[in-house]
C-alpha atoms as a PDB file:
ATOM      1  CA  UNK A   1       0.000   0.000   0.000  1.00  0.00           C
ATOM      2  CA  UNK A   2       1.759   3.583  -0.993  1.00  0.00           C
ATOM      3  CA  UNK A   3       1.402   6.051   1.251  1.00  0.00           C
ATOM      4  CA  UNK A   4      -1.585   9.152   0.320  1.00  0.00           C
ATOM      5  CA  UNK A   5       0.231  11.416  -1.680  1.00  0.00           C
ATOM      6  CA  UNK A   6       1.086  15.059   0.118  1.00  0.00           C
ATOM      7  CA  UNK A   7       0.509  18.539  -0.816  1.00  0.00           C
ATOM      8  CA  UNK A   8       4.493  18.731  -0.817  1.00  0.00           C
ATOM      9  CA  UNK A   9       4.612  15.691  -3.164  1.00  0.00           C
ATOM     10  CA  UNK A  10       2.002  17.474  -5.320  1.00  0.00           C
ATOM     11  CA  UNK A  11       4.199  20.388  -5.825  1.00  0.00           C
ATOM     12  CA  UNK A  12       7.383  18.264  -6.415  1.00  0.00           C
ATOM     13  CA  UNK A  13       5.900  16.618  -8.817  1.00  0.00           C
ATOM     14  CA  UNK A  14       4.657  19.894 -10.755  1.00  0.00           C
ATOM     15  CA  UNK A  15       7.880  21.287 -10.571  1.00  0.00           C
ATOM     16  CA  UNK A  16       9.544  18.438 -12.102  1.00  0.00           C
ATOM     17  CA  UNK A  17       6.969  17.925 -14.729  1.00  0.00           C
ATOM     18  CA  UNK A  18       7.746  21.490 -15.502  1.00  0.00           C
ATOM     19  CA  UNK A  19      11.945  20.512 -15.997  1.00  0.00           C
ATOM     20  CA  UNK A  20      11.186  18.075 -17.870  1.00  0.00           C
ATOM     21  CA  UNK A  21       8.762  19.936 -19.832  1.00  0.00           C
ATOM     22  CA  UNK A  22      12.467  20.864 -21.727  1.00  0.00           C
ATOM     23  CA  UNK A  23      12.808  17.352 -23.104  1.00  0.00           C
ATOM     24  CA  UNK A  24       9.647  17.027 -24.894  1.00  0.00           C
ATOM     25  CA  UNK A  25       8.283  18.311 -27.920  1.00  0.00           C
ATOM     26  CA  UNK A  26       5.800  20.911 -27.563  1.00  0.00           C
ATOM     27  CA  UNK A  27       5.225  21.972 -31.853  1.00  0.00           C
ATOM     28  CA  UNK A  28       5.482  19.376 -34.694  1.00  0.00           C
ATOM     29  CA  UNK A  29       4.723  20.649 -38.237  1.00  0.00           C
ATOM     30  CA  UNK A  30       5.249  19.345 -41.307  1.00  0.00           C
ATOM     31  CA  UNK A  31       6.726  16.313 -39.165  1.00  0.00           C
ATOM     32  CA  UNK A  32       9.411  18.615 -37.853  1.00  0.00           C
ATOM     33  CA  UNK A  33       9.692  18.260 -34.450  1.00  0.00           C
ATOM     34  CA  UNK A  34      10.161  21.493 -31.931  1.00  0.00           C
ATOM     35  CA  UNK A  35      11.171  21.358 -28.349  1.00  0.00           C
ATOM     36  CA  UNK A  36      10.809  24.489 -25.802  1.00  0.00           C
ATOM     37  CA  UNK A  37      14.383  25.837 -26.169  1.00  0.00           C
ATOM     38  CA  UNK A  38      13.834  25.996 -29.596  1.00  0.00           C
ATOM     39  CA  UNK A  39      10.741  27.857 -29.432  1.00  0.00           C
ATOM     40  CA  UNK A  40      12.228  30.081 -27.163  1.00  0.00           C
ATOM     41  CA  UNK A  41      14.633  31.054 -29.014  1.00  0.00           C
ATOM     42  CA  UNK A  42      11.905  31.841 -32.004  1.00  0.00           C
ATOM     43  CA  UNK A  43       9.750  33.588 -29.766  1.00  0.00           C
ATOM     44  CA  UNK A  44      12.971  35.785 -29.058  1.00  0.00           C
ATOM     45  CA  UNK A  45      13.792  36.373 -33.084  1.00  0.00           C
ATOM     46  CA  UNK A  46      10.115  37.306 -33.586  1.00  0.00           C
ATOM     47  CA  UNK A  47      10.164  39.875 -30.974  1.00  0.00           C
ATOM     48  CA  UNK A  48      12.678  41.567 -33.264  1.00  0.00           C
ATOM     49  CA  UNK A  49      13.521  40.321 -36.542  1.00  0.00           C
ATOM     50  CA  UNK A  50      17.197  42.323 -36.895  1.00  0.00           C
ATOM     51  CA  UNK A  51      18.293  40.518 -33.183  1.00  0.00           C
ATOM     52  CA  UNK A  52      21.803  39.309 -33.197  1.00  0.00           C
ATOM     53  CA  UNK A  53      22.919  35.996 -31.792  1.00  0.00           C
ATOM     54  CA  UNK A  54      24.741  38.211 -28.647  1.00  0.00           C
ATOM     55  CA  UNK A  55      21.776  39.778 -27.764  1.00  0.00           C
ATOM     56  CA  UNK A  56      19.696  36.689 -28.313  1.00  0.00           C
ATOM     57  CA  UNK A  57      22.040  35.277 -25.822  1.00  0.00           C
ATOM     58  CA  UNK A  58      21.034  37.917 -23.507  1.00  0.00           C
ATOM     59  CA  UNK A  59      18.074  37.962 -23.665  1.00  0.00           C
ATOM     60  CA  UNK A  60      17.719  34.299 -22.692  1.00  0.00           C
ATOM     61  CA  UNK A  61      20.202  33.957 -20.020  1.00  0.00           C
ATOM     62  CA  UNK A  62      22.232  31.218 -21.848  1.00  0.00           C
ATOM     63  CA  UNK A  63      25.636  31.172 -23.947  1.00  0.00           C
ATOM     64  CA  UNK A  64      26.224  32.397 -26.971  1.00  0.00           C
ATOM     65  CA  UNK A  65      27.476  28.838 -27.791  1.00  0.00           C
ATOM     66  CA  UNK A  66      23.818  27.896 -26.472  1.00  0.00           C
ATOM     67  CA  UNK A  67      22.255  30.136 -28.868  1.00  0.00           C
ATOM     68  CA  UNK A  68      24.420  28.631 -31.831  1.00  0.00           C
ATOM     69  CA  UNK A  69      23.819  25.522 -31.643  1.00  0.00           C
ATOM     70  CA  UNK A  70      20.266  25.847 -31.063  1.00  0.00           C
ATOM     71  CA  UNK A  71      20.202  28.165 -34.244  1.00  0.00           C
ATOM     72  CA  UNK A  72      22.241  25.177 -36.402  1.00  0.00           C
ATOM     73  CA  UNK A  73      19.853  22.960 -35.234  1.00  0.00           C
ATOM     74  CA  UNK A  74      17.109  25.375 -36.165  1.00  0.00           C
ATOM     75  CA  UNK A  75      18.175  26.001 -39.445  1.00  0.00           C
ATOM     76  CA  UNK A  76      19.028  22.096 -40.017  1.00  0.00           C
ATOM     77  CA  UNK A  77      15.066  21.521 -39.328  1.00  0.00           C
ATOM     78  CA  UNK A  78      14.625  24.302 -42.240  1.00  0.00           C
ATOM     79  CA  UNK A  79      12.709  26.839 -39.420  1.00  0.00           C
ATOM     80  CA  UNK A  80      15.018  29.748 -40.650  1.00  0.00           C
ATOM     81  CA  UNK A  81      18.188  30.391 -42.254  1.00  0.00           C
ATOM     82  CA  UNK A  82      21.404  31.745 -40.570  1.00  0.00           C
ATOM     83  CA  UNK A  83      23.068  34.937 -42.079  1.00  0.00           C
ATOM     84  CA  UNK A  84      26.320  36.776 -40.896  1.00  0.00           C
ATOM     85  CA  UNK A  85      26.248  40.918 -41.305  1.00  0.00           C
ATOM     86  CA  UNK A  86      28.114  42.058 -43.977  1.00  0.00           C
ATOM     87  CA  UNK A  87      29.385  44.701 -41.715  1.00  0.00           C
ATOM     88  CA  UNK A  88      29.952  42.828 -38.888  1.00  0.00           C
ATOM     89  CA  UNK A  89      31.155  39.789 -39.932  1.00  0.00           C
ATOM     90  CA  UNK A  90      31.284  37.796 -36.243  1.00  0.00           C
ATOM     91  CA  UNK A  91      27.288  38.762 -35.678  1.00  0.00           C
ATOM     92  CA  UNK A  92      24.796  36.321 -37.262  1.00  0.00           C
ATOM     93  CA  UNK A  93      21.255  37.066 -38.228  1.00  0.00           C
ATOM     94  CA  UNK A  94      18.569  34.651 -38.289  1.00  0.00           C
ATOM     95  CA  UNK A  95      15.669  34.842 -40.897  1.00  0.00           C
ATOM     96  CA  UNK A  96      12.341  32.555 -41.039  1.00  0.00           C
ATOM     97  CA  UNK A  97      11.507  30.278 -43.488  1.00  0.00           C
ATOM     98  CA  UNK A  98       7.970  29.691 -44.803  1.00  0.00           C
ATOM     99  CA  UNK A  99       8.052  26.864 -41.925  1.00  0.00           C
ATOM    100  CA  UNK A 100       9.267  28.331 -39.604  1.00  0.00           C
ATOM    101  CA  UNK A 101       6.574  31.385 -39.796  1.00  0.00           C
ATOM    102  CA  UNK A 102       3.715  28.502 -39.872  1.00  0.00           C
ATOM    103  CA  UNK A 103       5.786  26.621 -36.931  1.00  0.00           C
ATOM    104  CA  UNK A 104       5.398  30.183 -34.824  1.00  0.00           C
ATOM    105  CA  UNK A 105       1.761  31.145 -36.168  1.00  0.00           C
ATOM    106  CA  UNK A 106       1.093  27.408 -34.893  1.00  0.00           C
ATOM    107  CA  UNK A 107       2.802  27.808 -31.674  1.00  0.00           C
ATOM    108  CA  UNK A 108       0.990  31.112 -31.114  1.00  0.00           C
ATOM    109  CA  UNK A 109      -2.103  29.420 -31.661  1.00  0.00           C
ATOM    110  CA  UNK A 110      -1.643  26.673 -29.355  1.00  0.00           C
ATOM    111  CA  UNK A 111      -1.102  29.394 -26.572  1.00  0.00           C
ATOM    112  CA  UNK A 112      -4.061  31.665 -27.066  1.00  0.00           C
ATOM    113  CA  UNK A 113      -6.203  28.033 -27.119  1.00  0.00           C
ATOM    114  CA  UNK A 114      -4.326  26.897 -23.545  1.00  0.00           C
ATOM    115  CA  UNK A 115      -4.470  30.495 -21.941  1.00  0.00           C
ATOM    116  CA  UNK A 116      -8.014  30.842 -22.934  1.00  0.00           C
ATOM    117  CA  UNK A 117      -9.027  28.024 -21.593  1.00  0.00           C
ATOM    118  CA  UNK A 118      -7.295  29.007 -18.067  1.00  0.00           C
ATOM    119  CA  UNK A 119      -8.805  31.846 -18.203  1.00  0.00           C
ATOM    120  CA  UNK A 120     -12.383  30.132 -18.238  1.00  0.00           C
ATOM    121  CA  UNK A 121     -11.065  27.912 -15.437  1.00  0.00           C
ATOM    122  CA  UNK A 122      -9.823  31.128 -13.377  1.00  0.00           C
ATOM    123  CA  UNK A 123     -13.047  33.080 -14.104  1.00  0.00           C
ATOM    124  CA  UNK A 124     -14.893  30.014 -11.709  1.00  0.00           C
ATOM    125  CA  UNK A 125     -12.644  31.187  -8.557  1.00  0.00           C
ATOM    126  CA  UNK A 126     -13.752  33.343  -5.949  1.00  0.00           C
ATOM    127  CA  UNK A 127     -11.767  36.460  -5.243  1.00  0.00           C
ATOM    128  CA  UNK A 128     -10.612  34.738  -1.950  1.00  0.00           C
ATOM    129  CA  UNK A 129      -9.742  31.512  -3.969  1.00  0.00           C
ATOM    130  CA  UNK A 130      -7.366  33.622  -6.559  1.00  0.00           C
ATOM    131  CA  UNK A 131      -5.584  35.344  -3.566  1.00  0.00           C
ATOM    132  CA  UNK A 132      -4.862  32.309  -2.039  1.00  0.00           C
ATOM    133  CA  UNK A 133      -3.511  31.001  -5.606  1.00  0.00           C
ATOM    134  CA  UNK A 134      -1.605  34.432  -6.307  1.00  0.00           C
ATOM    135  CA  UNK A 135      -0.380  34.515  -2.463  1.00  0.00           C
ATOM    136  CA  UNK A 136       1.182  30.456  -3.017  1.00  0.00           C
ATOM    137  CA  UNK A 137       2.649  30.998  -6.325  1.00  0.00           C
ATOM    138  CA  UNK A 138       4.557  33.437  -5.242  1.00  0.00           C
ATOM    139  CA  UNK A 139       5.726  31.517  -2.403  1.00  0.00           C
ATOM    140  CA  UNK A 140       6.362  28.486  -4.889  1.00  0.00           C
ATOM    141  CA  UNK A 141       8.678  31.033  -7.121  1.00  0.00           C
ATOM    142  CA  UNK A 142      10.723  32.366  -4.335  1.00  0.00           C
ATOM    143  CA  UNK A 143      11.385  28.640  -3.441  1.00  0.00           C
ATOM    144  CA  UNK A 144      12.513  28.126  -6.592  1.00  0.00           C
ATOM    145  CA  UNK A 145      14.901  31.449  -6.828  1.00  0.00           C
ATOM    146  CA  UNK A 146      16.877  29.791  -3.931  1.00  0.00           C
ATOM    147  CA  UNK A 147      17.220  26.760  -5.643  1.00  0.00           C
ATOM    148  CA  UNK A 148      19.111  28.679  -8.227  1.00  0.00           C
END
């Protein structure tokens, strides 16, 4: 017999489902397969189209290696296409392919369906319920800052 699961154990396992959230696929199109990171990184490029890998970097809190090789692997999948500045010959560029624009539109997509529907959830909460949710999460995210 396992023991009844706790609210602790509940959390845990949230959390981790949320790490591991990195090592799945979250947009296939075309039978290209994208995983969070990569997204990520589009979402970042979309923002604003002239971005350079350094500030991409940045922006993300990884490597500028990071940012590379998610890029190569980007532009292997045919999502966009990788261009150094003539004038600056050590910045790269990144451009989206005809995929890659349906691979964001579809990602986009995805998260207006998932928000909206947790909006319609949160709309059935009392006022004392949500302050109780908004008054744990941030309890839950300062946990997490000190495990970083």
């Amino acid at each position: 017999m396992t023991a009844p699961e706790t609210f602790a154990d509940r959390i845990s396992r949230t959390i981790n489902k949320l790490i591991f959230l990195e090592k799945k696929s979250i947009v296939e199109i075309d039978g290209v397969r994208l995983f969070p990171s990569e997204i990520h990184l589009l979402l970042v490029i979309a923002e604003d189209r002239l971005i350079n890998a350094i500030t991409m970097a940045k922006k993300l809190g990884i490597s500028k290696g990071a940012v590379s090789q998610t890029l190569t692997r980007l532009e292997n999948k045919g999502i966009l296409t990788k261009e150094k500045d003539p004038a600056y010959k050590n910045e790269i560029t990144a451009h989206f392919t005809p995929l890659g624009e349906a691979a964001l539109q579809q990602h986009y997509t995805r998260q207006a369906t998932l928000l909206a529907e947790y909006d319609a959830y949160l709309e059935t909460l009392s006022k004392a319920d949500k302050q109780v949710i908004q008054k744990f999460l941030l309890h839950v995210e300062a946990f997490i800052d000190r495990l970083t």
